[in-house]
N, C-alpha and C. Protein backbone atom coordinates (compact mmCIF):
# COMPACT_ATOMS: atom_id res chain seq x y z
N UNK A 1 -0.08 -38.92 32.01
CA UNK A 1 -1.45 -38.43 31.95
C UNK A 1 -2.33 -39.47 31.26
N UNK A 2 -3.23 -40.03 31.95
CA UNK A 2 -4.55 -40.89 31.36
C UNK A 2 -5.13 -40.21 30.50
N UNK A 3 -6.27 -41.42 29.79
CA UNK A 3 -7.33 -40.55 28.72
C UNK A 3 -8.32 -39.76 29.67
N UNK A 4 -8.69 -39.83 31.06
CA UNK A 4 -9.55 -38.91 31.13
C UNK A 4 -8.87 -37.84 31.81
N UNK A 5 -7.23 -37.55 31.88
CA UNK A 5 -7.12 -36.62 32.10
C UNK A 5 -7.04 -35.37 31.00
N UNK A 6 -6.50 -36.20 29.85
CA UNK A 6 -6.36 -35.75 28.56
C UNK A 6 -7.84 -34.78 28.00
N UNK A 7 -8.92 -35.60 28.82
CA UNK A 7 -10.29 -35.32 28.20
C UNK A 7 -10.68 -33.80 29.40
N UNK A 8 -10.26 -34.30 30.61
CA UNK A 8 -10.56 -33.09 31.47
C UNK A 8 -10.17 -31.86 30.72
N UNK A 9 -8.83 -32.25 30.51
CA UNK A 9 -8.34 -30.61 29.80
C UNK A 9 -8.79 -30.16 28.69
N UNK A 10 -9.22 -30.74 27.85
CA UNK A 10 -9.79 -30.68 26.75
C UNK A 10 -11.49 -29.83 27.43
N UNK A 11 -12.15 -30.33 27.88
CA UNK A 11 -13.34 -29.79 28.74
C UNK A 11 -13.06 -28.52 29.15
N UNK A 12 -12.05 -28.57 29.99
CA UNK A 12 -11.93 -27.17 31.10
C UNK A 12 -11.19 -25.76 29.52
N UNK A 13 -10.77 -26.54 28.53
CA UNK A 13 -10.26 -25.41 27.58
C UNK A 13 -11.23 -24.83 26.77
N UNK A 14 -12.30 -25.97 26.37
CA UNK A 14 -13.25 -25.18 25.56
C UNK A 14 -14.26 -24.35 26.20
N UNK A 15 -14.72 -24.76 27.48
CA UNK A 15 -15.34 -24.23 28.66
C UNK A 15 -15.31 -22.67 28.67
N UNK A 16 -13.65 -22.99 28.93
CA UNK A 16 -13.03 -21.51 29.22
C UNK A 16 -13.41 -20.36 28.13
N UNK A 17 -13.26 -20.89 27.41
CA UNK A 17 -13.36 -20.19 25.74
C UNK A 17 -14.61 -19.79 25.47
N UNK A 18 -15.93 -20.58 25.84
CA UNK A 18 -17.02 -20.64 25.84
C UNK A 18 -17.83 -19.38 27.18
N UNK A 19 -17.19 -19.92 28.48
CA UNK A 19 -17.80 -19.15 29.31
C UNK A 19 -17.24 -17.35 29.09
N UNK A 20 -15.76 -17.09 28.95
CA UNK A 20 -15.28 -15.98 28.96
C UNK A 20 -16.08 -14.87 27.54
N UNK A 21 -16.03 -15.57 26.20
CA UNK A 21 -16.35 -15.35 25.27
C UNK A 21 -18.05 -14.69 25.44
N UNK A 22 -19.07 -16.04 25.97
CA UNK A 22 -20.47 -15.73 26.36
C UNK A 22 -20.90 -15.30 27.29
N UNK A 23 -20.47 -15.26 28.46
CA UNK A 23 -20.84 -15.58 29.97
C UNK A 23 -20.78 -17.09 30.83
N UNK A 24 -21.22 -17.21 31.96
CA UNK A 24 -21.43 -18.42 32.31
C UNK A 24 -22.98 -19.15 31.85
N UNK A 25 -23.82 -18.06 32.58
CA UNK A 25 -25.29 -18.59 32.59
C UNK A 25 -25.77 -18.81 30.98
N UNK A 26 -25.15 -18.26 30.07
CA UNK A 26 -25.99 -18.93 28.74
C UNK A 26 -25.29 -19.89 28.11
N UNK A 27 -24.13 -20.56 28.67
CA UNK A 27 -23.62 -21.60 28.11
C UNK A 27 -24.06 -22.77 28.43
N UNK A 28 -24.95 -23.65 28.44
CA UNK A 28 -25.70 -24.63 28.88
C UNK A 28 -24.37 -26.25 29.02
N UNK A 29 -24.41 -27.12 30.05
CA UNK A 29 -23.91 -28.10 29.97
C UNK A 29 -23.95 -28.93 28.63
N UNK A 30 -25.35 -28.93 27.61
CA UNK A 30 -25.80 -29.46 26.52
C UNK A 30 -24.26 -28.70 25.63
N UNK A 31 -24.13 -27.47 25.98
CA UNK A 31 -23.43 -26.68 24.49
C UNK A 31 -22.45 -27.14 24.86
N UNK A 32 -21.60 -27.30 25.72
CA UNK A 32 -20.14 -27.91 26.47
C UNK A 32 -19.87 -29.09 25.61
N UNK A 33 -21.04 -30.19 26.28
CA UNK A 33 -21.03 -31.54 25.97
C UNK A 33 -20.94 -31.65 24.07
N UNK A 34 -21.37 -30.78 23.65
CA UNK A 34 -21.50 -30.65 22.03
C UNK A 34 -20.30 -29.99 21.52
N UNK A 35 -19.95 -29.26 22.05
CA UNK A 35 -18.26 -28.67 21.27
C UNK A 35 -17.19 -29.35 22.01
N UNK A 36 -17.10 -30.31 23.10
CA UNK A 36 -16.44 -31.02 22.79
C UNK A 36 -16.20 -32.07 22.09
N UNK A 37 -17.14 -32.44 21.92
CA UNK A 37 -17.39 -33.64 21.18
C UNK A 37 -17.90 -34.93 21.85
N UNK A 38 -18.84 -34.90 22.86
CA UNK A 38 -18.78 -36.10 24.30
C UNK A 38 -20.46 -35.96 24.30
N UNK A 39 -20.82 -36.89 24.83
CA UNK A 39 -22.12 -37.17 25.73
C UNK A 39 -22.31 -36.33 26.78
N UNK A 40 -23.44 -35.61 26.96
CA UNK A 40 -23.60 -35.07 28.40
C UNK A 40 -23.50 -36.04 29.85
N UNK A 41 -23.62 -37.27 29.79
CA UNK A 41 -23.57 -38.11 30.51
C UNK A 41 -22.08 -38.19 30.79
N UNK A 42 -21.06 -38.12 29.55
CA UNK A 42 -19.61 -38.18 30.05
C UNK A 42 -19.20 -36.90 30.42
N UNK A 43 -19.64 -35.74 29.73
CA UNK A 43 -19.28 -34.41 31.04
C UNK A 43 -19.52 -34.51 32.27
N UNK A 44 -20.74 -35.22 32.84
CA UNK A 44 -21.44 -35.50 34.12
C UNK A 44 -20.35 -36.34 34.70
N UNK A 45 -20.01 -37.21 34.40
CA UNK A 45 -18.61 -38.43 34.62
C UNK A 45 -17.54 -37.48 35.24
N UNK A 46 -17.33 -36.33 34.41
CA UNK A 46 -15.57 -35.62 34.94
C UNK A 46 -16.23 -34.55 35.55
N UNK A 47 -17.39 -33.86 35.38
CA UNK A 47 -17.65 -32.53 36.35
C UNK A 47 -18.97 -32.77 36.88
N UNK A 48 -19.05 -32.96 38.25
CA UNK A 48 -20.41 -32.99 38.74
C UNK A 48 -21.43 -32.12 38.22
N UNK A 49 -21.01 -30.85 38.36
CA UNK A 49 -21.92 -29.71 37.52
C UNK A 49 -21.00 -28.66 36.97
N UNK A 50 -21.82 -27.52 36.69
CA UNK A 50 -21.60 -26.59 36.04
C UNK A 50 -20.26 -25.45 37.07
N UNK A 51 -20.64 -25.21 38.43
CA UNK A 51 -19.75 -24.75 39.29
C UNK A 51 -18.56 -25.84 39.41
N UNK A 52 -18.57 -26.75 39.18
CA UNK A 52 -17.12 -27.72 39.40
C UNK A 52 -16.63 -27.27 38.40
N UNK A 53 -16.82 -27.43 37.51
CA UNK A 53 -16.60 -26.89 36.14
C UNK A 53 -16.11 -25.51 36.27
N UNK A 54 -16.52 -25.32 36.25
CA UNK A 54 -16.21 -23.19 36.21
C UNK A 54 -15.16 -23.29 37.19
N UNK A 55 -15.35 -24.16 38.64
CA UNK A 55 -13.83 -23.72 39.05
C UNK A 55 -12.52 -24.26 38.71
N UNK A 56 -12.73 -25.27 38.11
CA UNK A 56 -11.69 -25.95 37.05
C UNK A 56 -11.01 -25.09 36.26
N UNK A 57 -11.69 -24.21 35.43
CA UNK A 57 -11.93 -23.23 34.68
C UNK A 57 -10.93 -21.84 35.65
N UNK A 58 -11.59 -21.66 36.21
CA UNK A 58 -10.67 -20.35 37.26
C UNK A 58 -8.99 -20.81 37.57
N UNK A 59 -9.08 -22.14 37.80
CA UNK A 59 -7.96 -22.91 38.78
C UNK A 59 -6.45 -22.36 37.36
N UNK A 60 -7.18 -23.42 36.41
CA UNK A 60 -6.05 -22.91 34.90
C UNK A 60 -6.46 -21.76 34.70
N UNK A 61 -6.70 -21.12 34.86
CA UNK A 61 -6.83 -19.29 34.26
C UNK A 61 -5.49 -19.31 35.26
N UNK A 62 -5.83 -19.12 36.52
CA UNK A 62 -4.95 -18.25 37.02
C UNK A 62 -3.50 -18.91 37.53
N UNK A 63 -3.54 -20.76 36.75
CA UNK A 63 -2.15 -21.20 36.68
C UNK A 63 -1.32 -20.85 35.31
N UNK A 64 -2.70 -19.84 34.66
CA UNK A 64 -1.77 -19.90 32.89
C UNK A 64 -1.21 -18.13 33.09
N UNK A 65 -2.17 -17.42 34.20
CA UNK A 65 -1.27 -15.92 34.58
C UNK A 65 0.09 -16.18 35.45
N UNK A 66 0.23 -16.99 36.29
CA UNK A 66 1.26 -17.06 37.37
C UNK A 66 2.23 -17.84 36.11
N UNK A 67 1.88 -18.80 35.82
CA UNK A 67 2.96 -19.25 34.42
C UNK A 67 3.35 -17.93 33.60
N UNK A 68 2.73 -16.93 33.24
CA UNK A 68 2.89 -15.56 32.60
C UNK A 68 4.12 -14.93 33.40
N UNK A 69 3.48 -14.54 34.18
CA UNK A 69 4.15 -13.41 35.42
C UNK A 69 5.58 -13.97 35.55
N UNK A 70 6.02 -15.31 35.94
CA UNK A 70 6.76 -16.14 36.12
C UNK A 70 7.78 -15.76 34.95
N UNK A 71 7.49 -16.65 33.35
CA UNK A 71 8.32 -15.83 32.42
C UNK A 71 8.76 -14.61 32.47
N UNK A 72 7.88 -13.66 32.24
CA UNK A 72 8.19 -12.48 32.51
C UNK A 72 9.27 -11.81 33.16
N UNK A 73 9.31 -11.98 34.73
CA UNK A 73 10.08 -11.66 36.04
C UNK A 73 11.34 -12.36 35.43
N UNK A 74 11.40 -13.71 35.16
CA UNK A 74 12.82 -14.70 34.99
C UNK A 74 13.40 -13.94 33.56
N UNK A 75 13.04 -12.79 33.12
CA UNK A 75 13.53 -12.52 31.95
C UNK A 75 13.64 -11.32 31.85
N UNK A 76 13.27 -10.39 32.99
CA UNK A 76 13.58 -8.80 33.12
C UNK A 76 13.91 -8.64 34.92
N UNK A 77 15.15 -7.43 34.47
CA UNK A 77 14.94 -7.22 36.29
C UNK A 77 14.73 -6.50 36.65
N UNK A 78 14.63 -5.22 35.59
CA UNK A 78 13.59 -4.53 35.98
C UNK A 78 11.82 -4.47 36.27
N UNK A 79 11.55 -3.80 37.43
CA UNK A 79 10.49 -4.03 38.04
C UNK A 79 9.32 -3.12 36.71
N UNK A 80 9.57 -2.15 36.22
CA UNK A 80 8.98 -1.56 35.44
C UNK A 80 8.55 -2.59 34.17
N UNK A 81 9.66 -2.95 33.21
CA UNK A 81 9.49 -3.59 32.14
C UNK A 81 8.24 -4.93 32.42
N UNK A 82 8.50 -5.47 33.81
CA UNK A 82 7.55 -6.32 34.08
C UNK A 82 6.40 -5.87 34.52
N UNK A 83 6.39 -4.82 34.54
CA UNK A 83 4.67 -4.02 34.98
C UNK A 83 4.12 -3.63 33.80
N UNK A 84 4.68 -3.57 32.76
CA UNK A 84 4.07 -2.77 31.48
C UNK A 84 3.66 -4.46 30.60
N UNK A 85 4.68 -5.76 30.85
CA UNK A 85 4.05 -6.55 29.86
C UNK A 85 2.82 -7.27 30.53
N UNK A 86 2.84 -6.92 32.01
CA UNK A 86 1.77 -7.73 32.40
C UNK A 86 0.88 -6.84 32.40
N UNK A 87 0.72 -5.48 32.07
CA UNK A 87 -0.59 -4.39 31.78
C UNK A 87 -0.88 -4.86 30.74
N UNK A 88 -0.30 -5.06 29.47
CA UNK A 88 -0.26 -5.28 28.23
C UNK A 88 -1.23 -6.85 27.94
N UNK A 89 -0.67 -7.74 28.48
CA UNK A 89 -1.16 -9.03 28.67
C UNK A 89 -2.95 -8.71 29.59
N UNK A 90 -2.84 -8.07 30.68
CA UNK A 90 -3.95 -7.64 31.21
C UNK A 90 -5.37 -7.34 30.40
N UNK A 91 -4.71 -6.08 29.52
CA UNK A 91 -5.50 -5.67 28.38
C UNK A 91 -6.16 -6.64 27.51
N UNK A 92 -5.17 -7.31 27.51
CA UNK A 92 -5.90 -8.27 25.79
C UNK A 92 -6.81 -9.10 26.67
N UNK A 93 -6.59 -9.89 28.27
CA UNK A 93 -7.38 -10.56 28.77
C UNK A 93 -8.82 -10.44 28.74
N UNK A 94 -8.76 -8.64 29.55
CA UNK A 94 -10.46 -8.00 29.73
C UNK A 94 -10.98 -7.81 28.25
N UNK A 95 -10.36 -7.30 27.19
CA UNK A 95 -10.81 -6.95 25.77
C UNK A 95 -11.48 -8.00 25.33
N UNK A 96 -10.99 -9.43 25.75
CA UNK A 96 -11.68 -10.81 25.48
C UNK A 96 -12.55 -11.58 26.41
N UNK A 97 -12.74 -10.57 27.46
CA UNK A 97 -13.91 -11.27 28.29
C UNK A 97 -15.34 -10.60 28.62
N UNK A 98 -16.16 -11.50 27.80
CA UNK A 98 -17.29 -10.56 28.40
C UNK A 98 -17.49 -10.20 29.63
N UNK A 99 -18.23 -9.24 29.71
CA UNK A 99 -18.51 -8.66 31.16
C UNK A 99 -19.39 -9.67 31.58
N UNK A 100 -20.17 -10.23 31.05
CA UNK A 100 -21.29 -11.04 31.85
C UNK A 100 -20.69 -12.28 32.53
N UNK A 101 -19.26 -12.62 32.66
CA UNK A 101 -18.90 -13.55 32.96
C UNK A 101 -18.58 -12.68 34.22
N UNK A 102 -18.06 -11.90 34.35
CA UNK A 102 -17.87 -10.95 36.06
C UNK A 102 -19.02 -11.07 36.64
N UNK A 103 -20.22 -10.54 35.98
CA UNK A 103 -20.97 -10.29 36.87
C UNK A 103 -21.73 -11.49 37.27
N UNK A 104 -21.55 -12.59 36.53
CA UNK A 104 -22.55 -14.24 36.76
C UNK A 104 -21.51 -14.83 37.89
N UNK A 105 -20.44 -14.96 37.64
CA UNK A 105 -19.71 -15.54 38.48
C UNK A 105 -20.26 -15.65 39.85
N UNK A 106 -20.54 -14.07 40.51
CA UNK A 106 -20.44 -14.22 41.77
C UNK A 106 -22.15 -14.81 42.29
N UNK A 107 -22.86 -15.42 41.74
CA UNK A 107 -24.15 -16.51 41.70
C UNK A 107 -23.66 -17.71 41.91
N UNK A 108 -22.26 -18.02 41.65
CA UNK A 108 -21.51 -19.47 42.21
C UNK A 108 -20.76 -18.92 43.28
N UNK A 109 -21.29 -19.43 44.22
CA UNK A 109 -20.31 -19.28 45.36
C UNK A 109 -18.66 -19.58 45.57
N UNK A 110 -19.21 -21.60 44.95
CA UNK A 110 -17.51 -22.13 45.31
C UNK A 110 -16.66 -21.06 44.48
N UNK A 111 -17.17 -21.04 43.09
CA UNK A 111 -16.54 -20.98 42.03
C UNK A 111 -15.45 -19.15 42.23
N UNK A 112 -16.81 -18.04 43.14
CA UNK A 112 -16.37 -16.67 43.09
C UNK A 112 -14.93 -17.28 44.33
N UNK A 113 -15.27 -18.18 45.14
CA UNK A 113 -14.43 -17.83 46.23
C UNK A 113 -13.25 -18.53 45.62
N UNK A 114 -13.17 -19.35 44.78
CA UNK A 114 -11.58 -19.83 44.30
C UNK A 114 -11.01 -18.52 43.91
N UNK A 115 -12.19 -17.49 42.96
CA UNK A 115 -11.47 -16.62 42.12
C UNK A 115 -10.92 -15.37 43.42
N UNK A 116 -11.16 -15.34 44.25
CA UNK A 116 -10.85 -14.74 45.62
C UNK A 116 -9.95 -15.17 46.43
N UNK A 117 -9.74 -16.31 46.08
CA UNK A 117 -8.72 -17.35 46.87
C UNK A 117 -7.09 -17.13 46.19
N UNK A 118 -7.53 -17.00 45.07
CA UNK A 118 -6.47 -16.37 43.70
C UNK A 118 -6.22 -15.18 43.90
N UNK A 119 -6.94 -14.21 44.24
CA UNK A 119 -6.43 -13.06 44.60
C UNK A 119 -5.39 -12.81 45.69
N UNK A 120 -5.94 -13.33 46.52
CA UNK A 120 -5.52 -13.01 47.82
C UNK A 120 -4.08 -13.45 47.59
N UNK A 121 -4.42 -14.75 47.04
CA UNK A 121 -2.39 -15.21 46.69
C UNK A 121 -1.39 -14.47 46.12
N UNK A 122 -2.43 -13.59 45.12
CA UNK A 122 -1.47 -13.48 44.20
C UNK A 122 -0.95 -11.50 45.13
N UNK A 123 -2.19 -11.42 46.03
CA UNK A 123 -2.05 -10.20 46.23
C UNK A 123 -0.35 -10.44 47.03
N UNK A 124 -0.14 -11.49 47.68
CA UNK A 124 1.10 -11.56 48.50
C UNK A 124 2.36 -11.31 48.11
N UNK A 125 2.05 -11.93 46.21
CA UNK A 125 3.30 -12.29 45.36
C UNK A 125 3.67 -10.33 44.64
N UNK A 126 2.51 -9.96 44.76
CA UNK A 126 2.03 -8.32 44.47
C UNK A 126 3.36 -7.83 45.13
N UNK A 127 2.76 -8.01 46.40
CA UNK A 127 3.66 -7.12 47.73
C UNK A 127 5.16 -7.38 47.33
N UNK A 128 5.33 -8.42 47.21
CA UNK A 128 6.58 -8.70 47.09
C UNK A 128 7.46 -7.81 46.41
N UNK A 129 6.62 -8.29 45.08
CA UNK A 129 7.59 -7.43 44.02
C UNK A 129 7.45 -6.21 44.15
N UNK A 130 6.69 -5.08 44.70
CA UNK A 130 6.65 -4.17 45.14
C UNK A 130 7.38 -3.37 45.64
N UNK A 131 8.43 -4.35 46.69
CA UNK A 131 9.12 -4.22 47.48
C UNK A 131 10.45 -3.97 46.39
N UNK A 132 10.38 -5.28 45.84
CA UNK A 132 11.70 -5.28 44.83
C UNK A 132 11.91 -3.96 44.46
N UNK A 133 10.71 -3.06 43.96
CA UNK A 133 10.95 -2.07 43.33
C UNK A 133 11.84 -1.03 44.28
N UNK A 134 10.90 -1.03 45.36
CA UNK A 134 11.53 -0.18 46.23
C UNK A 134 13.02 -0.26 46.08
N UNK A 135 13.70 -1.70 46.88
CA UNK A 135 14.96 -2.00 46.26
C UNK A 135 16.17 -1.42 45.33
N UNK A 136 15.18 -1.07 43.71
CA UNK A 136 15.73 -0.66 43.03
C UNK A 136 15.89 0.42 42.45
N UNK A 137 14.92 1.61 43.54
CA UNK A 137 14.64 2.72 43.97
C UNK A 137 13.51 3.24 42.89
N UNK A 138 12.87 2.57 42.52
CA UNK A 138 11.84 2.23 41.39
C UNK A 138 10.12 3.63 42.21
N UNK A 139 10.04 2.48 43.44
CA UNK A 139 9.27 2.79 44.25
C UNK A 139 9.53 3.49 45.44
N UNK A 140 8.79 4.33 46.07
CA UNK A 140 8.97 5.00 47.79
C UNK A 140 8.74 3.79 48.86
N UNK A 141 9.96 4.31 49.31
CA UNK A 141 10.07 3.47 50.52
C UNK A 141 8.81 3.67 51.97
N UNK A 142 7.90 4.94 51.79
CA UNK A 142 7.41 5.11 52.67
C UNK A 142 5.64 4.63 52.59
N UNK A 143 5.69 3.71 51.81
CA UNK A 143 4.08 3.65 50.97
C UNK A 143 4.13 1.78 51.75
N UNK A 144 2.65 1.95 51.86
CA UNK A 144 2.12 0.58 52.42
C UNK A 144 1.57 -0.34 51.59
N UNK A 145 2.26 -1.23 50.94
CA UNK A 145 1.45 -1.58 49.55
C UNK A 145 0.66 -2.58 49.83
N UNK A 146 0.50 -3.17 51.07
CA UNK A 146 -0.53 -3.51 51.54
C UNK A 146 -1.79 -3.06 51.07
N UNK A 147 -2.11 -2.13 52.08
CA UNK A 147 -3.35 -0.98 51.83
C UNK A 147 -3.26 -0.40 50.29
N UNK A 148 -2.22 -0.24 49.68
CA UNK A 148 -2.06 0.48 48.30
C UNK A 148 -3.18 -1.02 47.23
N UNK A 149 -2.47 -2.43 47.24
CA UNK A 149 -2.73 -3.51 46.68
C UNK A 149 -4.59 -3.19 46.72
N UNK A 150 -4.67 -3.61 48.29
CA UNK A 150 -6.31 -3.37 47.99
C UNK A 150 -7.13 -2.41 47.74
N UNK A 151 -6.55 -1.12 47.38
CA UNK A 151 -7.31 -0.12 47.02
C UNK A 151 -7.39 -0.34 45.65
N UNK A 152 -6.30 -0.67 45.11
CA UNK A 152 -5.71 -0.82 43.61
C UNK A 152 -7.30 -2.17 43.16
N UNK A 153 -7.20 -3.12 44.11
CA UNK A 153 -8.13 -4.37 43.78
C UNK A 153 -10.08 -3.75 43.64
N UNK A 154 -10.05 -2.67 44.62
CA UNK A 154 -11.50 -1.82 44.93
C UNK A 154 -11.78 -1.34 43.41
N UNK A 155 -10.49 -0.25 42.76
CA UNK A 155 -10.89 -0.15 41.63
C UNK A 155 -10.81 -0.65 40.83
N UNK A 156 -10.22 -1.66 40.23
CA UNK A 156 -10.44 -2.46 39.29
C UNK A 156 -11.97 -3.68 39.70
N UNK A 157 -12.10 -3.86 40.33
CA UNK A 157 -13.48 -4.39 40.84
C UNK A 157 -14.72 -3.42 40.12
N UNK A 158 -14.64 -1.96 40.66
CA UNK A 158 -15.16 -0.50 40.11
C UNK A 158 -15.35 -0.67 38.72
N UNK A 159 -14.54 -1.47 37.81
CA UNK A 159 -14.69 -1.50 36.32
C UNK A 159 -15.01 -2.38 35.89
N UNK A 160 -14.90 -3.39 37.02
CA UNK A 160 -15.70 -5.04 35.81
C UNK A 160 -17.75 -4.83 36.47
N UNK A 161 -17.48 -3.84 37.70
CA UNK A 161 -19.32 -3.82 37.48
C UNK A 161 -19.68 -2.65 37.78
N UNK A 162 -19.06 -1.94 37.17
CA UNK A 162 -20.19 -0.67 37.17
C UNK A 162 -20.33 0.00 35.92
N UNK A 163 -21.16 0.69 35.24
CA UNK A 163 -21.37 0.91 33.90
C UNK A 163 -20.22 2.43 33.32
N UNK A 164 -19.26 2.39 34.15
CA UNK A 164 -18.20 3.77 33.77
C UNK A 164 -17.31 3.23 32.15
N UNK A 165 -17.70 2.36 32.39
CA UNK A 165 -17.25 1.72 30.65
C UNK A 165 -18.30 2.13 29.41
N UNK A 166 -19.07 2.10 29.49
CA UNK A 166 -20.47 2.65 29.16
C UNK A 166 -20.25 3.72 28.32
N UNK A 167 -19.75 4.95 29.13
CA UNK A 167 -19.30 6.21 28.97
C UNK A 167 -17.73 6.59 28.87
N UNK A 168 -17.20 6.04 29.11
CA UNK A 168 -15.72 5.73 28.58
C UNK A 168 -14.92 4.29 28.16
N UNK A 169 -13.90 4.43 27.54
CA UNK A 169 -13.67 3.75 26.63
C UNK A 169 -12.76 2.50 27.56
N UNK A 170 -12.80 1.59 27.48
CA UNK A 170 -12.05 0.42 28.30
C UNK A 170 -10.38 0.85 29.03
N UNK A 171 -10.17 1.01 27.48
CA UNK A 171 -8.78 1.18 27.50
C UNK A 171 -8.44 2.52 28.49
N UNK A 172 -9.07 3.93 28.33
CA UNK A 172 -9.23 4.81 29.31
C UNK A 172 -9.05 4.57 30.62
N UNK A 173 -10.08 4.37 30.60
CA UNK A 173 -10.36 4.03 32.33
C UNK A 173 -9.36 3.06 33.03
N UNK A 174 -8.80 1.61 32.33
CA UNK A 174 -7.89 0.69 32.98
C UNK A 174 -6.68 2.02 33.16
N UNK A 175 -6.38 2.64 31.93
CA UNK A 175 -5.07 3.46 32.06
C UNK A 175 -5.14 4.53 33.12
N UNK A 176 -6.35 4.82 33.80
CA UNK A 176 -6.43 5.63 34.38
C UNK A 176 -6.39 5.43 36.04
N UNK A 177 -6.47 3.97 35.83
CA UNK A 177 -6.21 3.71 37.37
C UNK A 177 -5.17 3.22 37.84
N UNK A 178 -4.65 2.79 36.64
CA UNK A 178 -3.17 2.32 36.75
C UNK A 178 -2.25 2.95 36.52
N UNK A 179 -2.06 4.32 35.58
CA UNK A 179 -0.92 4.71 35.57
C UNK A 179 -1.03 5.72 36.68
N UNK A 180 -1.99 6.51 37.20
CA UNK A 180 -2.29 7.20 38.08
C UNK A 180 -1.86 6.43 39.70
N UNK A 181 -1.72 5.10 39.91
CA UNK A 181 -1.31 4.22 40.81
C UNK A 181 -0.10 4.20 41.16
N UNK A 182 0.59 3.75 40.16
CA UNK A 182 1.76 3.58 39.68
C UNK A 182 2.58 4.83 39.75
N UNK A 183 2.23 6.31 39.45
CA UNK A 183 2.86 7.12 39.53
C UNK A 183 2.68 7.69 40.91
N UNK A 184 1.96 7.56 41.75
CA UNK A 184 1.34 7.77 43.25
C UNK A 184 2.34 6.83 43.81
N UNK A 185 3.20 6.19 43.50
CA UNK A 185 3.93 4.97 44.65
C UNK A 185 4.94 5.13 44.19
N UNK A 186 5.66 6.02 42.87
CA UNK A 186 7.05 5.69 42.18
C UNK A 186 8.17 7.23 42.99
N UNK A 187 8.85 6.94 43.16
CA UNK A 187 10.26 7.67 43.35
C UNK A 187 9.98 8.89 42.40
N UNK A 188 11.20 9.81 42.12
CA UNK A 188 11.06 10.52 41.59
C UNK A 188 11.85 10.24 40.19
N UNK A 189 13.06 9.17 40.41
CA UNK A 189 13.35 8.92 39.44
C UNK A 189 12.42 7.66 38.90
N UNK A 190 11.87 6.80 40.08
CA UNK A 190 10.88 5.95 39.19
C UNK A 190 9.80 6.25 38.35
N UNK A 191 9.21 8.02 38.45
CA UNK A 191 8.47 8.41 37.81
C UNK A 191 8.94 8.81 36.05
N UNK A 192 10.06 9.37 36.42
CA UNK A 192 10.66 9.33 35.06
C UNK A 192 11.03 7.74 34.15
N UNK A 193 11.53 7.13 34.90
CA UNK A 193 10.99 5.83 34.17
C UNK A 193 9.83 5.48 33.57
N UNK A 194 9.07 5.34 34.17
CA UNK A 194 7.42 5.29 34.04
C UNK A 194 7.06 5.97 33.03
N UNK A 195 7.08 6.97 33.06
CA UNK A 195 6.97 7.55 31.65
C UNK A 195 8.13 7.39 30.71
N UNK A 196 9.19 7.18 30.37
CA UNK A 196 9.83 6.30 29.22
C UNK A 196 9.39 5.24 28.77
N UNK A 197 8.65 4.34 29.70
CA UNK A 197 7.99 2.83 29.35
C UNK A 197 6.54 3.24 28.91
N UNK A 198 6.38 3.89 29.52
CA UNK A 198 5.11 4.20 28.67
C UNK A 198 4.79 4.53 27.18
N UNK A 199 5.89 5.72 27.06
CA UNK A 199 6.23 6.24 25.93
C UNK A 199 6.74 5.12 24.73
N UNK A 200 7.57 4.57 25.27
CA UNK A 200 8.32 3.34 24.39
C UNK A 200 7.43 2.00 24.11
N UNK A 201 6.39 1.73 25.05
CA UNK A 201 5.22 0.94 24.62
C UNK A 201 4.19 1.14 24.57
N UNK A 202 3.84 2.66 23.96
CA UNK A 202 2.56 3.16 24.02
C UNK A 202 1.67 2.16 22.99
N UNK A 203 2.69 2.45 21.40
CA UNK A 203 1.60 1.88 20.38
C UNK A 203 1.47 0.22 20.68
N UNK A 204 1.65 -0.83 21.69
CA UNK A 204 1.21 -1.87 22.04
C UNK A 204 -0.21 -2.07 22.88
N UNK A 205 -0.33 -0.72 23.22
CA UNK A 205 -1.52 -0.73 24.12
C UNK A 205 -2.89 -0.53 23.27
């Protein structure tokens, strides 16, 4: 790795920290160029603008979740235990992101469609393990998790822009679409699971 790759990452980390923390639109290229420690002229050097940037920004977000997910899976085989640490991990993500970064995003085009481009991938890697569950009689064999995935994606979309947070409490509402999901697709013995993991990692949530 060169010095300006060394420096890219350095950029795309405080960025991250900066845009998720504030939003996008009130973090100015000036405030970037100043907490890293650089010339605006040398931010201009590694990111044409502000959307190159931000998708830089998306690209490591969602190589530092698939690096997550990854641990995770290589270290449980059950399909459950890995649904509860990546809820868990989920949680602390949204708790630390402002909302105004959801809703600015989609004013960058490139930038919304990487974060769409990420979905769609990851929706595949979704299905998969899905399946696993089935497998391990976790899940019903008769459910389309296809169609299940993107309904699942509709409501969580439902919570980063609409004001039902407002009136209920974060944590609520995520639990409410997910364990309600989750128990809509599980076996009968996967339901009794489901609630043991729940139970057994409640106070983490």
């Amino acid at each position: 790795m060169g010095p300006r790759d060394g420096l890219q990452e350095r950029i795309v980390e405080v960025s991250s920290e900066l845009f998720t923390d504030q939003g996008i639109k009130g973090v100015t290229m000036d405030r970037i160029a100043s907490s890293v420690g650089i010339s605006k002229r040398t931010l201009y050097e590694v990111f044409m603008d502000k959307e190159a940037l931000l998708e830089a920004c998306i690209w490591k977000s969602q190589e530092k979740d698939r690096e997550f997910i990854r641990t995770v899976m290589s270290s449980s085989d059950n399909v459950l235990e890995v649904l509860m640490k990546c809820y868990q991990y989920n949680i602390q993500r949204f708790y630390s992101t402002n909302k105004l970064f959801f809703e600015e995003i989609k004013e960058f085009p490139k930038a919304y469609a990487r974060l769409l481009k990420g979905h769609d991938r990851d929706s595949e890697e979704v299905i998969s393990f899905f399946n696993q569950g089935v497998k391990q009689g976790i899940f019903r064999s008769d459910v389309n998790f296809a169609i299940m995935n993107l309904l699942l994606k509709e409501q969580l979309n439902m919570l980063m822009n609409t004001d039902i947070c407002e009136r209920f409490s974060f944590i609520e509402v995520y639990e409410s679409i997910m364990f309600t999901y989750l128990r809509g697709i599980s076996t009968e013995h996967g339901g009794r699971e489901l609630d043991r993991f729940i139970r057994e990692h409640k106070e983490i949530f």
